[in-house]
C-alpha atoms as a PDB file:
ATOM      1  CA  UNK A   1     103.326  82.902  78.052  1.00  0.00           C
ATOM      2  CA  UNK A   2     102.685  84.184  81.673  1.00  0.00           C
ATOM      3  CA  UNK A   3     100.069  86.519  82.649  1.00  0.00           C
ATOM      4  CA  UNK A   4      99.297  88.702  86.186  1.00  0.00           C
ATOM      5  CA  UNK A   5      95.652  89.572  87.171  1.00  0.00           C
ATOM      6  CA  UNK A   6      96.774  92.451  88.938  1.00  0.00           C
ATOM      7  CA  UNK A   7      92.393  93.174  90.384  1.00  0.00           C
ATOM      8  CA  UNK A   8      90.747  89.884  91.300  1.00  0.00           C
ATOM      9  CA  UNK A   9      87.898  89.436  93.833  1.00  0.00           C
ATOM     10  CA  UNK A  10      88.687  85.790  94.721  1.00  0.00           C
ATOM     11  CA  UNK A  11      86.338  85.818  97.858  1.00  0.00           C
ATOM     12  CA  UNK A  12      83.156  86.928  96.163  1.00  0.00           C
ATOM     13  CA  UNK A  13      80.457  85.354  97.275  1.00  0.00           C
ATOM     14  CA  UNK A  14      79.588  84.648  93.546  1.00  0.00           C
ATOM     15  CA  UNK A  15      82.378  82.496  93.737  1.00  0.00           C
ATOM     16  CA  UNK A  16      81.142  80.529  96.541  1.00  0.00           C
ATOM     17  CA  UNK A  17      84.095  77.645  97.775  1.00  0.00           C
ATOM     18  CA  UNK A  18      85.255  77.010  93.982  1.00  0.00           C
ATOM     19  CA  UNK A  19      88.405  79.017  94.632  1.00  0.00           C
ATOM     20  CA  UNK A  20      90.946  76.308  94.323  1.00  0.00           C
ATOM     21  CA  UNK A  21      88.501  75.478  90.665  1.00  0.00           C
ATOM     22  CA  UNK A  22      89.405  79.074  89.854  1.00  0.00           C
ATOM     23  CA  UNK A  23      92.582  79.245  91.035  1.00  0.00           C
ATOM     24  CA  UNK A  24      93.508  76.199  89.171  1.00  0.00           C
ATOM     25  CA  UNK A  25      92.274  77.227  86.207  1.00  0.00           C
ATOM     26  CA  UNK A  26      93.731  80.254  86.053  1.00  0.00           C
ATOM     27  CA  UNK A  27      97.259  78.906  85.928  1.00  0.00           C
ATOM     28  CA  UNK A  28      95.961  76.339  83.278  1.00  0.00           C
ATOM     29  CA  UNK A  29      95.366  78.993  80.891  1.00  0.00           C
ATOM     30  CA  UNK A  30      99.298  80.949  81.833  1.00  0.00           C
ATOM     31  CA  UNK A  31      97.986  83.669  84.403  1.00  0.00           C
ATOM     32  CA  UNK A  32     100.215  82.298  87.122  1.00  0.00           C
ATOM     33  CA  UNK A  33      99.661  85.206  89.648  1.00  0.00           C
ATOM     34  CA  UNK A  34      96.405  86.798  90.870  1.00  0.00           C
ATOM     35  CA  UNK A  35      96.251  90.519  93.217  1.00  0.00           C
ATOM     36  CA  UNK A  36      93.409  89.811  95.514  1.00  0.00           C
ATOM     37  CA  UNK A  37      92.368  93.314  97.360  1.00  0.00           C
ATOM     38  CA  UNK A  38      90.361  93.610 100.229  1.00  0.00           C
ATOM     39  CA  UNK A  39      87.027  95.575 100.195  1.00  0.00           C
ATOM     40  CA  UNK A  40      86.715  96.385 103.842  1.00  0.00           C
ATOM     41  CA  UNK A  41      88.169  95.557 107.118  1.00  0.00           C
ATOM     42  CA  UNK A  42      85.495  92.822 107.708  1.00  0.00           C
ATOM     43  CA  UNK A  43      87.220  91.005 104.466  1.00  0.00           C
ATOM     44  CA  UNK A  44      90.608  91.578 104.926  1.00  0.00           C
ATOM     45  CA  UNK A  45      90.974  88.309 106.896  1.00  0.00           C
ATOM     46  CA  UNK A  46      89.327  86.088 104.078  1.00  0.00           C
ATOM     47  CA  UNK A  47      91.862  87.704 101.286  1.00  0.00           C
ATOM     48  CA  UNK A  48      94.386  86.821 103.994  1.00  0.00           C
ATOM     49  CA  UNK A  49      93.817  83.414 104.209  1.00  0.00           C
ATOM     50  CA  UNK A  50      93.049  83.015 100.527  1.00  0.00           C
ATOM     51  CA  UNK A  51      96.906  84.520 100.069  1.00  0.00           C
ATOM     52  CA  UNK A  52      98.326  81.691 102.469  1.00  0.00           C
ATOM     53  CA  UNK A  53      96.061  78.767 100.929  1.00  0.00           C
ATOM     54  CA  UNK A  54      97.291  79.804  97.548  1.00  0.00           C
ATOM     55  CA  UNK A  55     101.042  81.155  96.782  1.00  0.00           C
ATOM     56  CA  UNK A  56     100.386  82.221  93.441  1.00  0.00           C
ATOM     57  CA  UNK A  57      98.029  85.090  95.076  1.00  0.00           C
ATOM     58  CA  UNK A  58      99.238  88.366  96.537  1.00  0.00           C
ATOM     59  CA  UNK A  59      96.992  89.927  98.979  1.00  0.00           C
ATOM     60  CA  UNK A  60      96.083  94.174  99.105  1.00  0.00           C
ATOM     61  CA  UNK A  61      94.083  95.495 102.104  1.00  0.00           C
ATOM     62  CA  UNK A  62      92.054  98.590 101.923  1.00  0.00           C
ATOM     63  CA  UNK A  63      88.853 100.096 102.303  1.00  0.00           C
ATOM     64  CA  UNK A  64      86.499 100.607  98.977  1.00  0.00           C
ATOM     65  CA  UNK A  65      84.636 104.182  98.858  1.00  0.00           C
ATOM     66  CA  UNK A  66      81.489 102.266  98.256  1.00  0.00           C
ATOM     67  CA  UNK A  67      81.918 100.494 102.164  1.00  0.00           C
ATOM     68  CA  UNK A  68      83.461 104.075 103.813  1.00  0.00           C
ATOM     69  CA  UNK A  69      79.850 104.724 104.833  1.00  0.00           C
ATOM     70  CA  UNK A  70      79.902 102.214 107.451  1.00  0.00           C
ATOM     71  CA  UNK A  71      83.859 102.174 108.228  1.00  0.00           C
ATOM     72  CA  UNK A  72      85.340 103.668 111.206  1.00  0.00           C
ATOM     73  CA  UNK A  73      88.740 105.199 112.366  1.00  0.00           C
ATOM     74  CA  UNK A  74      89.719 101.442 114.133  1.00  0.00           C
ATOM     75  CA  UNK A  75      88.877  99.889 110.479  1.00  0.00           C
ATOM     76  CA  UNK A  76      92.025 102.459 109.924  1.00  0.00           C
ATOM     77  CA  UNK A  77      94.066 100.937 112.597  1.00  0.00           C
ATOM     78  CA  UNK A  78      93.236  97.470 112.103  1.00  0.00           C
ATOM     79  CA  UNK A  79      94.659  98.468 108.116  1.00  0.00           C
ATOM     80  CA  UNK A  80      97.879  99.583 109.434  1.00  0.00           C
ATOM     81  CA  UNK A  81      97.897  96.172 111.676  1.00  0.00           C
ATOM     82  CA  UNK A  82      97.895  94.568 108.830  1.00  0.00           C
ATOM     83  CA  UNK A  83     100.684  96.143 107.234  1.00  0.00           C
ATOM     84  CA  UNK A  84     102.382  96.135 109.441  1.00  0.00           C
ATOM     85  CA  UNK A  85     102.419  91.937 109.803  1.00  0.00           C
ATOM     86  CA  UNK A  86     100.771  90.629 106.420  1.00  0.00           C
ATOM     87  CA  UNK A  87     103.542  92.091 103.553  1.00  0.00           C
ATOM     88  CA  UNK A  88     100.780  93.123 101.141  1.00  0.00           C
ATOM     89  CA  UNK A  89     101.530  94.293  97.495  1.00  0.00           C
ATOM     90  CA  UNK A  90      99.380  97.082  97.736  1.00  0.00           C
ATOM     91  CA  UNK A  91      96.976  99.200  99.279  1.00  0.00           C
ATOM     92  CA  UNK A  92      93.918  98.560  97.855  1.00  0.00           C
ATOM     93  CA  UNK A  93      90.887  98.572  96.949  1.00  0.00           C
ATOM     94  CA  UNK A  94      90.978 102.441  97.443  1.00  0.00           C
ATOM     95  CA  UNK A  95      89.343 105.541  95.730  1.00  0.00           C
ATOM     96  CA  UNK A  96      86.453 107.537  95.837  1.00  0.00           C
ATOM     97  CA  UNK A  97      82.795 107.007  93.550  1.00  0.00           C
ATOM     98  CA  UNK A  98      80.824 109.483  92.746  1.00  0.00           C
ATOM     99  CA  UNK A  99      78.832 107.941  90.369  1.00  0.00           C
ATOM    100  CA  UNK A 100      76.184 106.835  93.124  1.00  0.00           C
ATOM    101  CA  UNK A 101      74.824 109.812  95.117  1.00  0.00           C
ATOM    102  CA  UNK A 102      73.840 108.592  98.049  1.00  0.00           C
ATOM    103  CA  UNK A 103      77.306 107.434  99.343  1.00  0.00           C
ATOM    104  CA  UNK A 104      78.924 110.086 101.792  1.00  0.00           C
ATOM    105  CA  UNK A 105      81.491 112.228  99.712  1.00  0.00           C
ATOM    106  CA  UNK A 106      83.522 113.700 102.268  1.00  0.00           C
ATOM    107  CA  UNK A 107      83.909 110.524 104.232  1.00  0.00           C
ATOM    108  CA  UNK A 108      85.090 109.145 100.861  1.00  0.00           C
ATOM    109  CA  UNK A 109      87.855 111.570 100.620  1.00  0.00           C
ATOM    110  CA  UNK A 110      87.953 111.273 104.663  1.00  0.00           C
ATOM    111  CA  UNK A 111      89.046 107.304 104.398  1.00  0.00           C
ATOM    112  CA  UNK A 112      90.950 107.880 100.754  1.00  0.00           C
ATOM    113  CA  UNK A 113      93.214 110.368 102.122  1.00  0.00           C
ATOM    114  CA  UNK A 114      94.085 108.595 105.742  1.00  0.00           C
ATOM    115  CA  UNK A 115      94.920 105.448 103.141  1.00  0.00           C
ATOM    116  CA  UNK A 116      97.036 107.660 100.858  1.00  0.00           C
ATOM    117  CA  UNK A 117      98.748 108.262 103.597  1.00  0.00           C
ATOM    118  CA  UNK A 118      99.274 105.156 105.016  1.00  0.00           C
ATOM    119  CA  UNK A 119     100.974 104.205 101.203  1.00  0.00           C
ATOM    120  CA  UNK A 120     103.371 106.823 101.325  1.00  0.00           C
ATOM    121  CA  UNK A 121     104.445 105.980 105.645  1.00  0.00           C
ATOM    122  CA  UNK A 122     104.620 102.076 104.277  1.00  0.00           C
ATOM    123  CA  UNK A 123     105.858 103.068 100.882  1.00  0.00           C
ATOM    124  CA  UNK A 124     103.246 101.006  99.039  1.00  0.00           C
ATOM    125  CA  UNK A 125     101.688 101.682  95.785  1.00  0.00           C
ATOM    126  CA  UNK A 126      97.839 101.802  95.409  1.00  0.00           C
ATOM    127  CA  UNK A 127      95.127 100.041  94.003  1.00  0.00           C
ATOM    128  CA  UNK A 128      92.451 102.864  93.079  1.00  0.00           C
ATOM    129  CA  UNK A 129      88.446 102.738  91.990  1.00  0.00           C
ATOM    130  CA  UNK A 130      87.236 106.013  90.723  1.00  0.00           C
ATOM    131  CA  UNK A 131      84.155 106.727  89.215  1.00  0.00           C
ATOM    132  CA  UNK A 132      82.947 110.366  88.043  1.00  0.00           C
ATOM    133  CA  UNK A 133      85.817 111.277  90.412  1.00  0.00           C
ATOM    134  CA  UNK A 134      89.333 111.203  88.712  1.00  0.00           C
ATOM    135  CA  UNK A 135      90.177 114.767  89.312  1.00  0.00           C
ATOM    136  CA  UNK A 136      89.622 114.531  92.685  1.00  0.00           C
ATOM    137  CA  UNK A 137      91.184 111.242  93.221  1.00  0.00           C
ATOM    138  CA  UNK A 138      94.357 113.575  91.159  1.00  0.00           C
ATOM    139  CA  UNK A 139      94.160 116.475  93.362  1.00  0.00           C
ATOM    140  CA  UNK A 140      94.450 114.082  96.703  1.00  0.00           C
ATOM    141  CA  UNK A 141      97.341 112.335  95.023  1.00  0.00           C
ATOM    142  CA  UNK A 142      99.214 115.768  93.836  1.00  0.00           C
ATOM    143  CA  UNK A 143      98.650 116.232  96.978  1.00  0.00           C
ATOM    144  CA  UNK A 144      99.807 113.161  98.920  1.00  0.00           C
ATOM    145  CA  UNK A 145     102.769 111.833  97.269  1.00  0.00           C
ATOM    146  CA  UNK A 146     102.787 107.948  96.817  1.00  0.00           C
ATOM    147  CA  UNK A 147     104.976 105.379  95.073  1.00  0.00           C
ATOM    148  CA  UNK A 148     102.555 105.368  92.348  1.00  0.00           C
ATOM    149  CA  UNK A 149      99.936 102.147  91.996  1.00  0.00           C
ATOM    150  CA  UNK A 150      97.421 101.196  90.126  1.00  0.00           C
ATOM    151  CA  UNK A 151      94.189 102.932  88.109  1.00  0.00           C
ATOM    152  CA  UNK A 152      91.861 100.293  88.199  1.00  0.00           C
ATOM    153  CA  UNK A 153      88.901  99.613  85.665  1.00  0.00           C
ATOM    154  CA  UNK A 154      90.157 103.301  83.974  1.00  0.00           C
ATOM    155  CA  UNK A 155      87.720 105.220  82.078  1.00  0.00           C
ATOM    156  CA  UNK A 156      88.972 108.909  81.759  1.00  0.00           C
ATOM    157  CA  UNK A 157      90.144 110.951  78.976  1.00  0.00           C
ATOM    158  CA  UNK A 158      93.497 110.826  77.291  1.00  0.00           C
ATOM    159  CA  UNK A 159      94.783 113.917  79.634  1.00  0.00           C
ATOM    160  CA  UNK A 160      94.171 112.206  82.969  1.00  0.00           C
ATOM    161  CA  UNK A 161      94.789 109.223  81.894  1.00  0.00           C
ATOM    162  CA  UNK A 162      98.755 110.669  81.160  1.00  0.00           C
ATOM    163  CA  UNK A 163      98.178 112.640  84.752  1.00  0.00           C
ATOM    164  CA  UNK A 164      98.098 109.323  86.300  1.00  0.00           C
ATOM    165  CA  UNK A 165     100.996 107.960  84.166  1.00  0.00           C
ATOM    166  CA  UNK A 166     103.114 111.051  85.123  1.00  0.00           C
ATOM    167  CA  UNK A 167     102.123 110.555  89.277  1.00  0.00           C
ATOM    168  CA  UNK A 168     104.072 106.673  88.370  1.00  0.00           C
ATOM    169  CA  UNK A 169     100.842 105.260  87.786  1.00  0.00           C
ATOM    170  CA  UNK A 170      99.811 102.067  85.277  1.00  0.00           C
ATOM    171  CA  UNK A 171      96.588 101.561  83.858  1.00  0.00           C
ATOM    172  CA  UNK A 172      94.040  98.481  84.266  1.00  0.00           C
ATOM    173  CA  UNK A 173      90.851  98.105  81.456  1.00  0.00           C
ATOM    174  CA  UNK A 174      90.158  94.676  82.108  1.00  0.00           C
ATOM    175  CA  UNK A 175      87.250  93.387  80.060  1.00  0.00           C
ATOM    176  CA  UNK A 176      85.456  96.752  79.383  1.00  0.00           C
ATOM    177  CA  UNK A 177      87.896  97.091  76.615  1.00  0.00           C
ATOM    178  CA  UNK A 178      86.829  93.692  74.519  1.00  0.00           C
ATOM    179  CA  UNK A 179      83.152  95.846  73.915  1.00  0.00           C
ATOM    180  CA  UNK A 180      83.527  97.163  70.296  1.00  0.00           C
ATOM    181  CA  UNK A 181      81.170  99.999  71.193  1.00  0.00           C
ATOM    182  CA  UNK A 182      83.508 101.584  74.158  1.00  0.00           C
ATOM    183  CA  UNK A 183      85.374 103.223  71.795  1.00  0.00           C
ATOM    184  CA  UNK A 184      87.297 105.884  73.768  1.00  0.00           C
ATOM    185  CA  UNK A 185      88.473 103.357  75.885  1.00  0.00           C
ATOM    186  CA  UNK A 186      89.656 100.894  72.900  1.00  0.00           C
ATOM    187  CA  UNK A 187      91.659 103.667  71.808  1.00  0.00           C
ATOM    188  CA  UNK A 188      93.127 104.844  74.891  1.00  0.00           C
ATOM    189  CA  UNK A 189      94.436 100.719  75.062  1.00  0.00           C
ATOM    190  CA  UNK A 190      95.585 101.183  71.523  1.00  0.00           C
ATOM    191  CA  UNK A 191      97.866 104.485  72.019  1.00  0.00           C
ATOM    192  CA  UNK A 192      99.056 104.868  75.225  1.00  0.00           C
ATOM    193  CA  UNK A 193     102.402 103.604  75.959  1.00  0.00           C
ATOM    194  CA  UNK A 194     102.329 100.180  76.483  1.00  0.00           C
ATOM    195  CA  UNK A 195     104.762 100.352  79.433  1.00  0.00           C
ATOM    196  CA  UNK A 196     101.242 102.210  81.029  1.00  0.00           C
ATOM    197  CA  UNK A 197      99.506  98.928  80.521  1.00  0.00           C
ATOM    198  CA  UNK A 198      98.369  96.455  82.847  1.00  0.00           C
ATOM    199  CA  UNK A 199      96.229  93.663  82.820  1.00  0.00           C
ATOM    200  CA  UNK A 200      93.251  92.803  84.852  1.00  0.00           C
ATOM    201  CA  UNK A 201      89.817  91.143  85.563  1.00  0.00           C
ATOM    202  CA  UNK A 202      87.995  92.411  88.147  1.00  0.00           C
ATOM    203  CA  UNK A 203      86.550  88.938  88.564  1.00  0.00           C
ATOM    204  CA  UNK A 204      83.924  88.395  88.844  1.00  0.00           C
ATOM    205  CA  UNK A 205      82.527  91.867  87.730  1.00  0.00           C
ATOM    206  CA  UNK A 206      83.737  93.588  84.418  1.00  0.00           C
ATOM    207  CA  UNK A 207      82.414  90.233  82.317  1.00  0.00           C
ATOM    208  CA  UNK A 208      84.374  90.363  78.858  1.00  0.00           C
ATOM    209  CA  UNK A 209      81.966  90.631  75.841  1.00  0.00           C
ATOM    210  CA  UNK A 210      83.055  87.222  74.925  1.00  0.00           C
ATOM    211  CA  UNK A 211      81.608  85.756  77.907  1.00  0.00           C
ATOM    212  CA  UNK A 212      77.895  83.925  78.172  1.00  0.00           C
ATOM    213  CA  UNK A 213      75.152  87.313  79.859  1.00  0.00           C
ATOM    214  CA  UNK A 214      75.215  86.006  83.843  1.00  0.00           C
ATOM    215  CA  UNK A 215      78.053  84.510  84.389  1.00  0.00           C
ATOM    216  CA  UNK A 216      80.611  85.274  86.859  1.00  0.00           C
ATOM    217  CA  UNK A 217      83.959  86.652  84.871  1.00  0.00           C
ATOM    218  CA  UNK A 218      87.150  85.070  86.126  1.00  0.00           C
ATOM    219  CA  UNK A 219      91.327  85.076  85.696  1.00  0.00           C
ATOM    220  CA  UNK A 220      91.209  82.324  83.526  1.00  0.00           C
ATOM    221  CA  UNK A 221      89.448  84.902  80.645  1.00  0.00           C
ATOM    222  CA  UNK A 222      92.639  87.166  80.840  1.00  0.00           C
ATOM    223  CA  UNK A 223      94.748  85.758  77.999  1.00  0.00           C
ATOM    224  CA  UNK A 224      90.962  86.480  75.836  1.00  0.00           C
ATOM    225  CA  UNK A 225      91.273  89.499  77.221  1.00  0.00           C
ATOM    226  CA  UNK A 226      94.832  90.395  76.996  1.00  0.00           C
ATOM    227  CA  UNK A 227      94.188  88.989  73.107  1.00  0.00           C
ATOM    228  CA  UNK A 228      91.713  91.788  72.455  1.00  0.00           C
ATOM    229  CA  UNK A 229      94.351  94.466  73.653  1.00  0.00           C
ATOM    230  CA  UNK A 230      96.983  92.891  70.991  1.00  0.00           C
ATOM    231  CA  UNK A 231      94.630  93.339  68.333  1.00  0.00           C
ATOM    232  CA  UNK A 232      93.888  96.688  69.179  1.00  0.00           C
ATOM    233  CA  UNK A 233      97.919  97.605  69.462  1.00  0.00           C
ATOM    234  CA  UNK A 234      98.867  95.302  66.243  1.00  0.00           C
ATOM    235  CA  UNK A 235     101.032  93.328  68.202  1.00  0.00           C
ATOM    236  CA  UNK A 236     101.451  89.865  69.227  1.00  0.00           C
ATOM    237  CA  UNK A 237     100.117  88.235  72.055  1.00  0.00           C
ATOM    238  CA  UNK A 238     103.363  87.288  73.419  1.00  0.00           C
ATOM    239  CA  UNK A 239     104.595  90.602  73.564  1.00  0.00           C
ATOM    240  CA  UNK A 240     101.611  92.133  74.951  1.00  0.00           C
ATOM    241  CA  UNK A 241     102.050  88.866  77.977  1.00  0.00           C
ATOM    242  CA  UNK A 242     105.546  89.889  78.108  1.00  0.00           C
ATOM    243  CA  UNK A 243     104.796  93.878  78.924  1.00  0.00           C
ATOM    244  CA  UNK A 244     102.300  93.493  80.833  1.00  0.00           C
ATOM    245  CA  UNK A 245     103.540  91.288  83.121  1.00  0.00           C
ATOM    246  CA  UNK A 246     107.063  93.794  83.431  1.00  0.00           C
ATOM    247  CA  UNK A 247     104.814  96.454  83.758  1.00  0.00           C
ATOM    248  CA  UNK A 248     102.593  94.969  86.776  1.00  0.00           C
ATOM    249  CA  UNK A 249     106.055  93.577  88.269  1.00  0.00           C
ATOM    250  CA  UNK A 250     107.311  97.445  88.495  1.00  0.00           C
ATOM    251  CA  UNK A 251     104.585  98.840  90.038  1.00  0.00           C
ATOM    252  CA  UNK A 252     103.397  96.244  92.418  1.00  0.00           C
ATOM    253  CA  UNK A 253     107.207  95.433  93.372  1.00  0.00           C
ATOM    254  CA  UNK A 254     106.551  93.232  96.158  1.00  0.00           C
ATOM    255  CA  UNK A 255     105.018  90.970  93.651  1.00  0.00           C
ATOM    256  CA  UNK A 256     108.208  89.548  92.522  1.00  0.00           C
ATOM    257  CA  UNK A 257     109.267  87.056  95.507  1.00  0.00           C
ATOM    258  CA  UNK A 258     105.612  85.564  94.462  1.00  0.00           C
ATOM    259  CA  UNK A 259     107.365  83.807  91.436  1.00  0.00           C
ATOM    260  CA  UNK A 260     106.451  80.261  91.622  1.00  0.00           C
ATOM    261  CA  UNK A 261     109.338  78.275  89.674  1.00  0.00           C
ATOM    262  CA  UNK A 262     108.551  76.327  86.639  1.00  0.00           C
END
C-alpha cells in the first residue's frame, strides 16, 4: 500500500536537521510522497531545496494569511518567480484566518485574492487554510475561478464542505479526525464521497490522538491515520490507500511525474 501526505511542513523548526530521519521513515511505513508548502516568501527557498534533496517531495509556494501582515507586493513577484522556474504542484499554503483577531483581514483577502489569481494565470490548483472564514474563502473562489485544489485541515459543515467539492475541490482532515469527540468532523469523513477524500498530516501540527501529548506529528503516522478514516467508512485500509492516493493524484496533477519506481 502507497500513501501521499498531500500538507507536510518538512522545514519546521520542530523538526530541526532530522529531515532525511523523517523522510526516511515516511517511506518505511508506504507514504512514498510528501506536498511540502511554503509559508512565506522568506521559506520558499528552504521547501525548494528540501524538494531537490529529496525526490519523493513536491514543493507548493505561497503565502499563509497568518504571515500576510508582514508580506509585501515583491513577496508577490518573487511567488510568480518561482512559478515560473520551480514546477510546483500547487499554490499553497493560501487562505484567510479569522479565528485570531488581530491579523489584518483585508490584507488577508488582499494577498488571497492576488494568489487566486496567480492559480488560475499558471493553472495550478490550491492549497487553502481557513479558519472561521470558509464563506469568504467561497465567495473569492466563486469569484476567481481556479482548477480546484485542496481544503486543508477542513472543519465546516456538510453544505460547504459539498461547495468546495462542487468548485473541484478535495478535502484534507488529517489527524483531527482520529479524536472520538470531533464528531461532526468524523462524520463528514464517514459520508462524503470518498473520491472528496484526501489524506494529510500537517506535520508537525494536527498531532493524531494516538500520538504521545508534545510530540511533533509526522508522515510516517498517516497509514494510523488513514486507518482511523477506514474504520469510520467500513472499508479496508487498502482501499481507502488506493482512493486516496487517485484522489490526491487528480487534483495535484503535477504530482504524477514524482512517481519513484519500485
Amino acid at each position: 500500500m502507497q500513501f501521499i501526505d498531500t500538507h507536510c511542513h518538512l522545514d519546521a523548526a520542530e523538526f530541526g536537521d532530522t529531515q532525511a530521519d523523517i523522510v526516511r521513515d515516511a517511506a518505511a511505513a508506504g507514504v512514498s510522497r510528501l506536498v511540502i508548502p511554503a509559508v512565506e516568501r522568506a521559506n520558499f527557498e528552504t521547501v525548494r531545496a528540501l524538494c531537490q534533496r529529496f525526490p519523493n517531495c513536491a514543493p507548493a509556494y505561497g503565502i499563509h494569511p497568518m504571515f500576510t501582515d508582514n508580506a509585501t507586493p515583491q513577496d508577490l513577484a518573487v511567488l510568480r518567480d518561482y512559478l515560473e522556474h520551480h514546477t510546483p504542484v500547487a499554490i499553497g499554503e493560501i487562505g484567510l484566518d479569522f479565528f485570531i483577531d488581530h491579523y489584518d483581514r483585508e490584507v488577508q483577502e488582499y494577498f488571497f485574492a492576488e494568489q487566486l489569481k496567480l492559480a488560475k494565470e499558471f493553472d495550478l490548483p490550491v492549497l487553502l487554510h481557513g479558519r472561521s472564514a470558509l464563506d469568504i474563502i467561497l465567495k473569492h473562489l466563486r469569484q476567481i475561478k481556479v482548477r480546484g485544489g485542496i481544503a486543508h485541515a477542513f472543519n465546516g459543515s456538510r453544505q460547504q464542505a459539498d461547495e468546495f467539492i462542487k468548485l473541484g475541490f478535495k478535502l484534507g482532515f488529517g489527524g483531527a479526525m482520529t479524536y472520538p469527540r470531533a464528531t461532526k468532523l468524523r462524520e463528514l469523513a464517514a459520508t462524503l464521497p470518498l473520491e472528496s477524500i484526501v489524506l494529510e498530516t500537517d506535520a508537525p501540527d494536527i498531532a493524531p490522538d494516538f500520538l504521545e501529548r508534545g510530540l511533533p506529528n509526522e508522515p510516517k503516522y498517516l497509514p494510523r491515520i488513514a486507518q482511523t478514516l477506514a474504520e469510520l467508512r467500513g472499508v479496508s485500509l487498502e482501499e481507502i490507500a488506493e482512493a486516496t492516493t487517485a484522489n490526491a493524484l487528480a487534483v495535484l496533477p503535477k504530482l504524477k511525474p514524482l512517481v519513484i519506481p519500485a
